[in-house]
C-alpha atoms as a PDB file:
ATOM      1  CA  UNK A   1      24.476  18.133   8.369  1.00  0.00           C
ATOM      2  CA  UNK A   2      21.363  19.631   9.682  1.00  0.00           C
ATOM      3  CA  UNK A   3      18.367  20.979   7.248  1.00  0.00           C
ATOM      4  CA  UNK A   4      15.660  23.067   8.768  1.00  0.00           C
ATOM      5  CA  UNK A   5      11.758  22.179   7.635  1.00  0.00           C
ATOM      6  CA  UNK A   6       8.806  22.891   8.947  1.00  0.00           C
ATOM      7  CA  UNK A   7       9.044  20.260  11.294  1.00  0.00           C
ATOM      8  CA  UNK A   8      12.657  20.269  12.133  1.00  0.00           C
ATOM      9  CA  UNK A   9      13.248  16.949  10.112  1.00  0.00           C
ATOM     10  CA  UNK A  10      16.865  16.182   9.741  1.00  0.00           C
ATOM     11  CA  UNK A  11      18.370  14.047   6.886  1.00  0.00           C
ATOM     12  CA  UNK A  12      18.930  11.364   9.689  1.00  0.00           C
ATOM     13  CA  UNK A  13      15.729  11.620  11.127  1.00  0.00           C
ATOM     14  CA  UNK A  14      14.607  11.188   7.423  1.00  0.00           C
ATOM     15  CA  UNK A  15      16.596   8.261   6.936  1.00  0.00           C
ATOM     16  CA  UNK A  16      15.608   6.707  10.085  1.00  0.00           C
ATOM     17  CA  UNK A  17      12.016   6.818   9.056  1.00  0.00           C
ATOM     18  CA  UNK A  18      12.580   5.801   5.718  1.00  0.00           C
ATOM     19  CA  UNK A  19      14.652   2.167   7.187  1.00  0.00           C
ATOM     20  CA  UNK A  20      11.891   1.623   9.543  1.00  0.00           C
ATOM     21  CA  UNK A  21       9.457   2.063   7.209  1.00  0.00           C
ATOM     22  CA  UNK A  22      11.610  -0.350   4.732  1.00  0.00           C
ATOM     23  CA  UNK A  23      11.683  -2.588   7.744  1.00  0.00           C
ATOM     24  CA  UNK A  24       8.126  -2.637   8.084  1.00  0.00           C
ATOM     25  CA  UNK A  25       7.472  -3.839   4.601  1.00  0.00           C
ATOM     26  CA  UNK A  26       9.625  -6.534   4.775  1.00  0.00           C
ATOM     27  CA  UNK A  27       8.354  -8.031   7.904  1.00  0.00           C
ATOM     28  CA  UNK A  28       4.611  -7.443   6.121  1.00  0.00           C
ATOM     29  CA  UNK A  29       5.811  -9.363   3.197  1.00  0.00           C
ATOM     30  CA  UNK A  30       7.821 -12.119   5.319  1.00  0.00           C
ATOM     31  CA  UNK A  31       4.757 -13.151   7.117  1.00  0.00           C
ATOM     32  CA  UNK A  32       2.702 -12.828   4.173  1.00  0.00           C
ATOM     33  CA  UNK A  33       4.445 -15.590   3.033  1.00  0.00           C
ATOM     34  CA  UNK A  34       4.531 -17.870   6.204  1.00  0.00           C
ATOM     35  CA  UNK A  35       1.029 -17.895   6.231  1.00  0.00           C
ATOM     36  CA  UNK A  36       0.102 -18.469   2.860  1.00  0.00           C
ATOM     37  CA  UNK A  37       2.776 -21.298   3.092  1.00  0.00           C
ATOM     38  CA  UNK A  38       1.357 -22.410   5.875  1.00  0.00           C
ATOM     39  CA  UNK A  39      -2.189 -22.831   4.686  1.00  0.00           C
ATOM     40  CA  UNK A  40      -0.591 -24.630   1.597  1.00  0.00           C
ATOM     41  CA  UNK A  41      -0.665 -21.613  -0.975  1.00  0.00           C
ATOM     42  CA  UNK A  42       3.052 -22.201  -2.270  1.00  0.00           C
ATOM     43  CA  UNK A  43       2.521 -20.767  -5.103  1.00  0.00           C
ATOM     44  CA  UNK A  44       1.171 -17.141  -3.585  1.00  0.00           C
ATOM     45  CA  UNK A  45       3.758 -17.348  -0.907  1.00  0.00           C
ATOM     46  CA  UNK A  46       6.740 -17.479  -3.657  1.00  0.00           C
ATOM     47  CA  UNK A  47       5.433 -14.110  -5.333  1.00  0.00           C
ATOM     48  CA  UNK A  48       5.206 -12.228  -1.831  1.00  0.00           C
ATOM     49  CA  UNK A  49       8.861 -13.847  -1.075  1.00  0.00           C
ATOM     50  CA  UNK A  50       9.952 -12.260  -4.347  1.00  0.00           C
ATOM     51  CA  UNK A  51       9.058  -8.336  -3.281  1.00  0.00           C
ATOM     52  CA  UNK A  52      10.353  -9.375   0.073  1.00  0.00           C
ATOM     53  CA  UNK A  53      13.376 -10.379  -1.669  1.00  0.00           C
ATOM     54  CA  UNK A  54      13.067  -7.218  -3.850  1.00  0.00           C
ATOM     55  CA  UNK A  55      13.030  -5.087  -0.828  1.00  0.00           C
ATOM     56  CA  UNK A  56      16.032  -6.868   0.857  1.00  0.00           C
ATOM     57  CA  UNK A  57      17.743  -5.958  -1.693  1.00  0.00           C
ATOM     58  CA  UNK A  58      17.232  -2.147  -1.694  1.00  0.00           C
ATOM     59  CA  UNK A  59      14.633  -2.012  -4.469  1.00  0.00           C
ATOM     60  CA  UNK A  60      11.353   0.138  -4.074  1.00  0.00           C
ATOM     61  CA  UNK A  61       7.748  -0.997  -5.230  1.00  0.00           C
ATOM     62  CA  UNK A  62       7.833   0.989  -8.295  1.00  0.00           C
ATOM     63  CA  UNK A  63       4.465   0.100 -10.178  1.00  0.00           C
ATOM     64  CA  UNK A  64       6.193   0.027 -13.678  1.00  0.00           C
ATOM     65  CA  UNK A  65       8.625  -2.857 -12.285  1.00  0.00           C
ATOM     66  CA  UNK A  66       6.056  -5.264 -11.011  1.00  0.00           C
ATOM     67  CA  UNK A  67       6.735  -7.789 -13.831  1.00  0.00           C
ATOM     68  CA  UNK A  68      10.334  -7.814 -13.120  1.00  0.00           C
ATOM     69  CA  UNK A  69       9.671  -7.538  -9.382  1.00  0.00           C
ATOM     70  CA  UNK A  70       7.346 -10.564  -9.579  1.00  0.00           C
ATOM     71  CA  UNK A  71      10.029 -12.488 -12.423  1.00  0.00           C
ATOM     72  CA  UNK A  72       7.592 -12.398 -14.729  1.00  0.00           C
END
């Protein structure tokens, strides 16, 4: 299927952008946590793991979640 915008996005094209994106984040929030581990900040590191893990898991960063994101 093919939709026509203003800049010829497709719905694959769309969907490519939005994974990579997604990928992004979770490589942002993966070494986050490796170096906040490293430099002995366990506790910090386990709350970045946690949105990683939330974003693994197909979930978005919606600000009224954080709590449940963070297993608070």
């Amino acid at each position: 299927m093919h939709r026509n915008t203003k800049n010829d996005m497709t719905f694959d094209r769309a969907d490519r952008m939005e994974m990579n994106k997604s990928k992004k984040l979770i490589e942002f929030f993966s070494e986050c946590k490796s170096n906040l581990f490293h430099y002995g900040l366990e506790d910090e590191a386990f709350y970045f793991e946690m949105i990683r893990d939330h974003l693994i898991e197909g979930g978005d960063l919606d600000p009224k979640n954080v709590r449940r994101i963070l297993g608070l």
